[in-house]
N, C-alpha and C. Protein backbone atom coordinates (compact mmCIF):
# COMPACT_ATOMS: atom_id res chain seq x y z
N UNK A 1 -10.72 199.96 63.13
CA UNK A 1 -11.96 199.21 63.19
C UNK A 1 -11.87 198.17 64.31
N UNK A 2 -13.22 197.86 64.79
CA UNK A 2 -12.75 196.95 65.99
C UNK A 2 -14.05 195.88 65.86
N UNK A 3 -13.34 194.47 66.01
CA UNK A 3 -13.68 193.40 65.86
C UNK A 3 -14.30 192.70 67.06
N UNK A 4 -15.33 192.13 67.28
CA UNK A 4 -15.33 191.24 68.75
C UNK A 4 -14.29 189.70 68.62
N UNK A 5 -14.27 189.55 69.96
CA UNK A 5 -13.16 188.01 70.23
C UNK A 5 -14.38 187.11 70.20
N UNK A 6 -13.71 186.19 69.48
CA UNK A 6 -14.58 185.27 69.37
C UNK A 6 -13.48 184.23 69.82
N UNK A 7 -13.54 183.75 71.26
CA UNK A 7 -12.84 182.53 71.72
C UNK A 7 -13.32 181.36 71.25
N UNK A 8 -12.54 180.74 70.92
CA UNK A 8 -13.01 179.08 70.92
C UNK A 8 -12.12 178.36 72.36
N UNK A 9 -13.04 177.93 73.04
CA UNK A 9 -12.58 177.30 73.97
C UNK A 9 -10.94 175.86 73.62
N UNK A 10 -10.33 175.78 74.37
CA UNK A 10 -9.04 174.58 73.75
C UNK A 10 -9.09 174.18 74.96
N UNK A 11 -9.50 172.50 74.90
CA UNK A 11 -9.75 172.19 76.08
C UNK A 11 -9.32 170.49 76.32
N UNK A 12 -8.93 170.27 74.82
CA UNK A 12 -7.66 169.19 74.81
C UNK A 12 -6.40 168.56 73.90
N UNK A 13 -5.65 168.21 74.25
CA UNK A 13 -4.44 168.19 73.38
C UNK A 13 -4.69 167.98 71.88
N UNK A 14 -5.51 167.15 72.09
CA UNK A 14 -6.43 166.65 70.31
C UNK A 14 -6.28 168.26 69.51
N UNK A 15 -7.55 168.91 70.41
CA UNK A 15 -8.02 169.91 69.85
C UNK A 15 -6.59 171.19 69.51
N UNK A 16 -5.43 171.15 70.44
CA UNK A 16 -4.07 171.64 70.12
C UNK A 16 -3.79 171.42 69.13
N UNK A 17 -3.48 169.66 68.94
CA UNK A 17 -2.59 169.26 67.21
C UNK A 17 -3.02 169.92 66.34
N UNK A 18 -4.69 169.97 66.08
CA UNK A 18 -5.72 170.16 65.56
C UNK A 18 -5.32 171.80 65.21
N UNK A 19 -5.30 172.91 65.79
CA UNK A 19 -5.04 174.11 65.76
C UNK A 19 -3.68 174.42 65.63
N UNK A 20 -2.61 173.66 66.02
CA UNK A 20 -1.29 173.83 64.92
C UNK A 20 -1.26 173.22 63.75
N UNK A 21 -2.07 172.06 63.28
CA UNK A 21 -1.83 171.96 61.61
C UNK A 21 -3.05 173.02 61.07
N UNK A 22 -4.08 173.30 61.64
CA UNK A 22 -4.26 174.24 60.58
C UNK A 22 -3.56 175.96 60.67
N UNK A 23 -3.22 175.99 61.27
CA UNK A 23 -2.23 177.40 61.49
C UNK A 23 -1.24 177.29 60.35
N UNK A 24 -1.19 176.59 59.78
CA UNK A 24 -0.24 176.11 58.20
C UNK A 24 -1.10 176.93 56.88
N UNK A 25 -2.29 176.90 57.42
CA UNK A 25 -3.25 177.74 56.60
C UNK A 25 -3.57 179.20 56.64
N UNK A 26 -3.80 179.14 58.37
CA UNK A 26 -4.35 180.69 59.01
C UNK A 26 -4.05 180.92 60.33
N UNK A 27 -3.26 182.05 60.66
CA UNK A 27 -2.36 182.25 62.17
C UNK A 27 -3.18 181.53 63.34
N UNK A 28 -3.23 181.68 64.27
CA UNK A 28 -3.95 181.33 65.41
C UNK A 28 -3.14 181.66 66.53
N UNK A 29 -3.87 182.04 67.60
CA UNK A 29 -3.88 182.74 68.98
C UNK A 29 -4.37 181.92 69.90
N UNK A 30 -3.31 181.70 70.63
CA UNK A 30 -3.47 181.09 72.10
C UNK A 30 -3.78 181.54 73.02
N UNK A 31 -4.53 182.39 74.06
CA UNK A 31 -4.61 183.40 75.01
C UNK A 31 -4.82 182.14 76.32
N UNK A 32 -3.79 181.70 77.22
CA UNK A 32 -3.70 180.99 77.70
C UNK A 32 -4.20 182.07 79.42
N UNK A 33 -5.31 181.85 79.75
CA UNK A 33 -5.74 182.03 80.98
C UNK A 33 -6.43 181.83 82.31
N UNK A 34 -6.28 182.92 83.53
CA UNK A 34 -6.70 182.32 84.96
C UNK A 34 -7.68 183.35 84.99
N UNK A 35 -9.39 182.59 84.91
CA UNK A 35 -10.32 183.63 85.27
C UNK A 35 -9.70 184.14 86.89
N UNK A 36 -9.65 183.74 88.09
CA UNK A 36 -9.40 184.28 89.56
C UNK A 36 -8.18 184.94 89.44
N UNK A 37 -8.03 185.56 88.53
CA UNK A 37 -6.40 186.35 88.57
C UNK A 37 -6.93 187.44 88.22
N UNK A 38 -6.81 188.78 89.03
CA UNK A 38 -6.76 190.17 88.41
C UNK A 38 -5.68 190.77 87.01
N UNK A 39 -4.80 189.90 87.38
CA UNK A 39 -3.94 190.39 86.46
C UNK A 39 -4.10 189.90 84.99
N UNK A 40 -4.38 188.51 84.97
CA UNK A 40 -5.39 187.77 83.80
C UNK A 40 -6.41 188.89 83.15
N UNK A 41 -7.37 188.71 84.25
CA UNK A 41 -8.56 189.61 83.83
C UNK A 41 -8.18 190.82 83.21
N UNK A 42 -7.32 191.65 83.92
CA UNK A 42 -6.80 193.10 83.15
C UNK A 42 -6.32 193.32 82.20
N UNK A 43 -5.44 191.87 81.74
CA UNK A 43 -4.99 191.68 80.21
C UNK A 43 -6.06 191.27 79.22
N UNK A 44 -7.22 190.33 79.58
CA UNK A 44 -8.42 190.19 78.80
C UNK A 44 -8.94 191.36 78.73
N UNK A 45 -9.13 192.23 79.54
CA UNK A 45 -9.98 193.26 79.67
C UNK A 45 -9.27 194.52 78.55
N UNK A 46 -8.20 194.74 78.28
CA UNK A 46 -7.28 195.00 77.31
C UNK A 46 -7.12 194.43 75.67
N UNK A 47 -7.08 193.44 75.49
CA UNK A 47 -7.22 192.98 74.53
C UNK A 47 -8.74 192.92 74.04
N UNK A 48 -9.94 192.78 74.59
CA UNK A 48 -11.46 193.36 74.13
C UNK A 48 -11.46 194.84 73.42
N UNK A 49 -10.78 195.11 74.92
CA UNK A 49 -10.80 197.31 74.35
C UNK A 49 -10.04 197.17 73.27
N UNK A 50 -8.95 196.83 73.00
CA UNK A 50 -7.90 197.28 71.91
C UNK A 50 -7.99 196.39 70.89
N UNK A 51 -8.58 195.42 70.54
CA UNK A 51 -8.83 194.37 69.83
C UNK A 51 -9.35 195.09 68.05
N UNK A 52 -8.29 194.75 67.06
CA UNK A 52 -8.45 195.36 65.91
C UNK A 52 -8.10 194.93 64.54
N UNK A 53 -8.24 192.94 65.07
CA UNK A 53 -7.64 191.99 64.08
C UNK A 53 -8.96 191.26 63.51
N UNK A 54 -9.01 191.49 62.34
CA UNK A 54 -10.19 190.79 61.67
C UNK A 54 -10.98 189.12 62.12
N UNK A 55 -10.90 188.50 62.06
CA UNK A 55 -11.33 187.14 62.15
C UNK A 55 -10.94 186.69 61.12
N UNK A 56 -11.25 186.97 59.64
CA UNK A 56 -10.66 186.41 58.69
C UNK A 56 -9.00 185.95 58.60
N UNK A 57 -8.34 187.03 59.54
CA UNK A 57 -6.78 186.68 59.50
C UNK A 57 -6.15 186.25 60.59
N UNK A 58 -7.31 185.39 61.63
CA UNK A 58 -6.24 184.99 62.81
C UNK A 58 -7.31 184.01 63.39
N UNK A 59 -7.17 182.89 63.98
CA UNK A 59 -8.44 182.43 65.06
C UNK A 59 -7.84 182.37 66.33
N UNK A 60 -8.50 182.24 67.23
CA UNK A 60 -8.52 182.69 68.69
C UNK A 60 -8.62 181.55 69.31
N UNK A 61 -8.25 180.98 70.36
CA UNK A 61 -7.91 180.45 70.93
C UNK A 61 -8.01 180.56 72.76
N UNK A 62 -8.62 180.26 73.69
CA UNK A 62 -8.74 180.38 74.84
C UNK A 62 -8.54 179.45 75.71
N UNK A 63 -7.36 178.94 76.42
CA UNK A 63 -7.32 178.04 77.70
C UNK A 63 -7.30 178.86 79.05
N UNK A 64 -8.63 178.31 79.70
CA UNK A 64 -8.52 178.07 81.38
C UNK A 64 -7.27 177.94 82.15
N UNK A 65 -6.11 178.18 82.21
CA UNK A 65 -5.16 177.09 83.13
C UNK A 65 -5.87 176.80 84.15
N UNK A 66 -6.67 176.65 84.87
CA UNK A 66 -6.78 176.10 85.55
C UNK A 66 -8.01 175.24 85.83
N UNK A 67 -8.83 175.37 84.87
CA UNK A 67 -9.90 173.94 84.23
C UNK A 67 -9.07 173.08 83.33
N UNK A 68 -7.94 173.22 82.67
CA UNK A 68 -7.03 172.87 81.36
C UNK A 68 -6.06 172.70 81.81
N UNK A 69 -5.57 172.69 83.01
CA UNK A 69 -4.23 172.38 82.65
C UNK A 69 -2.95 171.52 82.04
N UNK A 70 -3.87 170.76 81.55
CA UNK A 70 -2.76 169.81 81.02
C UNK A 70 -2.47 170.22 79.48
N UNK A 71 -3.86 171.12 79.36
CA UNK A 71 -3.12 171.76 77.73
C UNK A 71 -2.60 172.85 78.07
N UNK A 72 -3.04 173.71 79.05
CA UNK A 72 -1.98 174.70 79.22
C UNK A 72 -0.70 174.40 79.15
N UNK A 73 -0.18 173.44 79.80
CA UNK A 73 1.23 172.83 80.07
C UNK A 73 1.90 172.27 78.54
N UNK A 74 1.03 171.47 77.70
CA UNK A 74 1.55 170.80 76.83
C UNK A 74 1.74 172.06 75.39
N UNK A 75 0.46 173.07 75.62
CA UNK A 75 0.87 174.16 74.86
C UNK A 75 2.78 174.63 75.01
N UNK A 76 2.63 175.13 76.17
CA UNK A 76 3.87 175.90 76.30
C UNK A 76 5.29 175.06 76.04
N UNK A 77 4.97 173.08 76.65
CA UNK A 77 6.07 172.64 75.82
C UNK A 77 6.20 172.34 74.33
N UNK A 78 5.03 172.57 73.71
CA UNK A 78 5.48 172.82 72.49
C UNK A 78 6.02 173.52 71.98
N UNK A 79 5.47 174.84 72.45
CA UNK A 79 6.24 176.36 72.10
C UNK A 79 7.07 176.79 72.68
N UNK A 80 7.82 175.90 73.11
CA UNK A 80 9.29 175.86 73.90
C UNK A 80 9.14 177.11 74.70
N UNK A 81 8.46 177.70 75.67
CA UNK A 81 8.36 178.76 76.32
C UNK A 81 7.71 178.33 77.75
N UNK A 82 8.20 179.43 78.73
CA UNK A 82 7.74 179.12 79.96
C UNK A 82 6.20 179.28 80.41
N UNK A 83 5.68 178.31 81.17
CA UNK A 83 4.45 177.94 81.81
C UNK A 83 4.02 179.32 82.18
N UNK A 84 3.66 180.24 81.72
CA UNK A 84 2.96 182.22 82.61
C UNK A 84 1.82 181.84 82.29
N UNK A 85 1.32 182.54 82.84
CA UNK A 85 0.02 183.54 82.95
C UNK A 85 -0.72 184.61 83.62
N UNK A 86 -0.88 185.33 82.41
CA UNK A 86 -1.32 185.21 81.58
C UNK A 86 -0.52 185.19 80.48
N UNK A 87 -1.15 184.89 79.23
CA UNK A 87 -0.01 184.39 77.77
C UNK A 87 -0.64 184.29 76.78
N UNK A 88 -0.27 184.76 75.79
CA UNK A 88 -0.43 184.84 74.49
C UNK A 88 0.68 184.03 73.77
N UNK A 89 -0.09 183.03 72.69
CA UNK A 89 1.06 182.37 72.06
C UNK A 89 0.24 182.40 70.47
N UNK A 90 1.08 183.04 69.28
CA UNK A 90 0.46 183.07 68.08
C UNK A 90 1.60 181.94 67.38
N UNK A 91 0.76 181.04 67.19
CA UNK A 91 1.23 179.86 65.89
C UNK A 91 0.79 180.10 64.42
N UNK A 92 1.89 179.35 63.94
CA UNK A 92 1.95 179.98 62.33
C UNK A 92 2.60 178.74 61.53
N UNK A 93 2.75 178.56 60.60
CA UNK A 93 2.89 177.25 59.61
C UNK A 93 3.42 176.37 60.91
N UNK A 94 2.38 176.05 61.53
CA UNK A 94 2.59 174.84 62.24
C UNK A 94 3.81 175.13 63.41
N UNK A 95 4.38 176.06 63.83
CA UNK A 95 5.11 176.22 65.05
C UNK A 95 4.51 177.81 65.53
N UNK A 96 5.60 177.64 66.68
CA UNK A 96 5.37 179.51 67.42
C UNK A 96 6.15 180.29 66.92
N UNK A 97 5.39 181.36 66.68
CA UNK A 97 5.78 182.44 66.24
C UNK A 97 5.97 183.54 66.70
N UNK A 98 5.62 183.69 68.07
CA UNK A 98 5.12 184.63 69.16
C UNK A 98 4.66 184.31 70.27
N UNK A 99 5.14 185.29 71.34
CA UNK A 99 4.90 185.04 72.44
C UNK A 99 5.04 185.90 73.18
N UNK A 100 3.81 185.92 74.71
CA UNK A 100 4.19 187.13 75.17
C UNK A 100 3.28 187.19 76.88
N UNK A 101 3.66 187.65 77.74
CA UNK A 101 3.32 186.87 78.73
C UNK A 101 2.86 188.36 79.54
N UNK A 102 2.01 188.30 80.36
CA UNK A 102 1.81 189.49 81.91
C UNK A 102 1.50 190.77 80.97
N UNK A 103 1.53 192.02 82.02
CA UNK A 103 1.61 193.55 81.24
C UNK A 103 2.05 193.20 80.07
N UNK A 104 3.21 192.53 79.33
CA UNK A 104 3.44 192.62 78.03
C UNK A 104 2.41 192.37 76.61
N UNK A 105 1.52 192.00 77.47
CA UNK A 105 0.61 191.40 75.92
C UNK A 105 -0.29 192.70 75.43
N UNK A 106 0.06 192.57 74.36
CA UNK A 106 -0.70 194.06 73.91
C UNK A 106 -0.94 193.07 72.65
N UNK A 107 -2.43 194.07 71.79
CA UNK A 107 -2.56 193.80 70.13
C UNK A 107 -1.57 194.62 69.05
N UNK A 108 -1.15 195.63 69.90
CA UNK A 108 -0.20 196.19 69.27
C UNK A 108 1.15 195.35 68.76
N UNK A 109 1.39 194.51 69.59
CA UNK A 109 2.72 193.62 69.44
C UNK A 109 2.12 192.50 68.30
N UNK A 110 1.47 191.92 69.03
CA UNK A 110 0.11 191.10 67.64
C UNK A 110 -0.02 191.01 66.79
N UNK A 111 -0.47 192.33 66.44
CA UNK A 111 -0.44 193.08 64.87
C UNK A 111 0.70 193.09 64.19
N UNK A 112 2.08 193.42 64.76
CA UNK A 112 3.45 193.50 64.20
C UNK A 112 3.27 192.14 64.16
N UNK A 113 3.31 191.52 64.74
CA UNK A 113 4.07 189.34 64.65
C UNK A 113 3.12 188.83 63.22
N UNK A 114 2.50 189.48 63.71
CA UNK A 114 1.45 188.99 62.24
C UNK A 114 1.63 189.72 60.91
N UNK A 115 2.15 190.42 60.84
CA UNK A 115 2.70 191.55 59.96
C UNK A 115 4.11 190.88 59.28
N UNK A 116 4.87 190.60 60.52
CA UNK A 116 5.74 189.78 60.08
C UNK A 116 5.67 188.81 59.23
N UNK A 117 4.70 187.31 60.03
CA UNK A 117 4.79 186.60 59.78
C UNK A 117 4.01 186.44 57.98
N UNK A 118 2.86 187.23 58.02
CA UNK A 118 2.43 187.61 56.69
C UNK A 118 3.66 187.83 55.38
N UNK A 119 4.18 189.04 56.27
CA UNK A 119 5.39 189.23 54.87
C UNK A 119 6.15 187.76 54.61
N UNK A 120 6.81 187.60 55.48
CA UNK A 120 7.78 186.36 55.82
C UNK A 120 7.51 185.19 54.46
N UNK A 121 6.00 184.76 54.81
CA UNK A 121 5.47 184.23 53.92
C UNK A 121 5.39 184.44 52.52
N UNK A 122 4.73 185.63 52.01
CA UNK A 122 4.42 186.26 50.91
C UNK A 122 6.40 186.04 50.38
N UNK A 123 7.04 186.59 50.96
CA UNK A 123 8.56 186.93 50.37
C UNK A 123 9.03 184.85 50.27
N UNK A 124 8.80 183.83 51.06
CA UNK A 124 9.38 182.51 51.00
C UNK A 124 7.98 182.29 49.65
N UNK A 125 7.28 182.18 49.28
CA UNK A 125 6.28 182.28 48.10
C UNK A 125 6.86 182.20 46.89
N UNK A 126 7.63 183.60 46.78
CA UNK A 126 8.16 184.03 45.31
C UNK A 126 9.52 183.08 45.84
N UNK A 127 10.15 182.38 46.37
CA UNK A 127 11.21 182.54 46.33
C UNK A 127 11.45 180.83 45.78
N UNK A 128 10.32 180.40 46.14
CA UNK A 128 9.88 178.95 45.14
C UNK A 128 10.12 178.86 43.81
């Protein structure tokens, strides 16, 4: 089944904190990007086509780097990962959980991290 992206623009650090404490609740997706980049574009243009994650189980997330950059930057030192783009970063009880940068970003990988991180959860649950 295939879902449309519904970006929410992230366009300052506020609005960051803001989307890692609630990721304590419900995953969230960083898609950190350069509209003037072909290679950007070809990974957006990829993730539309292949896009097959509900809304109910993830929110979306979209930075400019280069209208944004200062959350682009402060994203990635949070998520202890290097400054790319294009980039995907999925947060989860409040840290990163995933990450994935250039040709590598697929929903296919996505779907597994979230798969993971779902079980992960469900199994630390019972273990209370």
């Amino acid at each position: 089944m295939s879902y449309p992206l519904n970006w929410k623009s992230l366009g300052t650090i506020e609005e960051f904190n803001r989307l890692v404490e609630r990721s304590k609740e419900k995953p969230a997706l960083v898609f950190k990007h350069r509209p003037s980049s072909p290679e950007s574009t070809q990974a957006m243009e990829t993730l539309v086509r292949d896009w097959s994650i509900s809304p109910e189980n993830l929110d979306l997330y979209l930075i400019d780097v280069m209208k944004d950059k200062e959350v682009a930057e402060a994203v990635t030192d949070m998520a202890g990962v290097m400054n790319e783009y294009p980039q995907v970063l999925l947060f989860a009880d409040g840290v990163t959980m995933y990450d994935e940068s250039r040709e590598m970003i697929s929903v296919k990988k996505i779907k597994l991290a979230l798969k993971i991180i779902n079980r992960t959860f469900k199994w630390m649950e019972t273990r209370v």
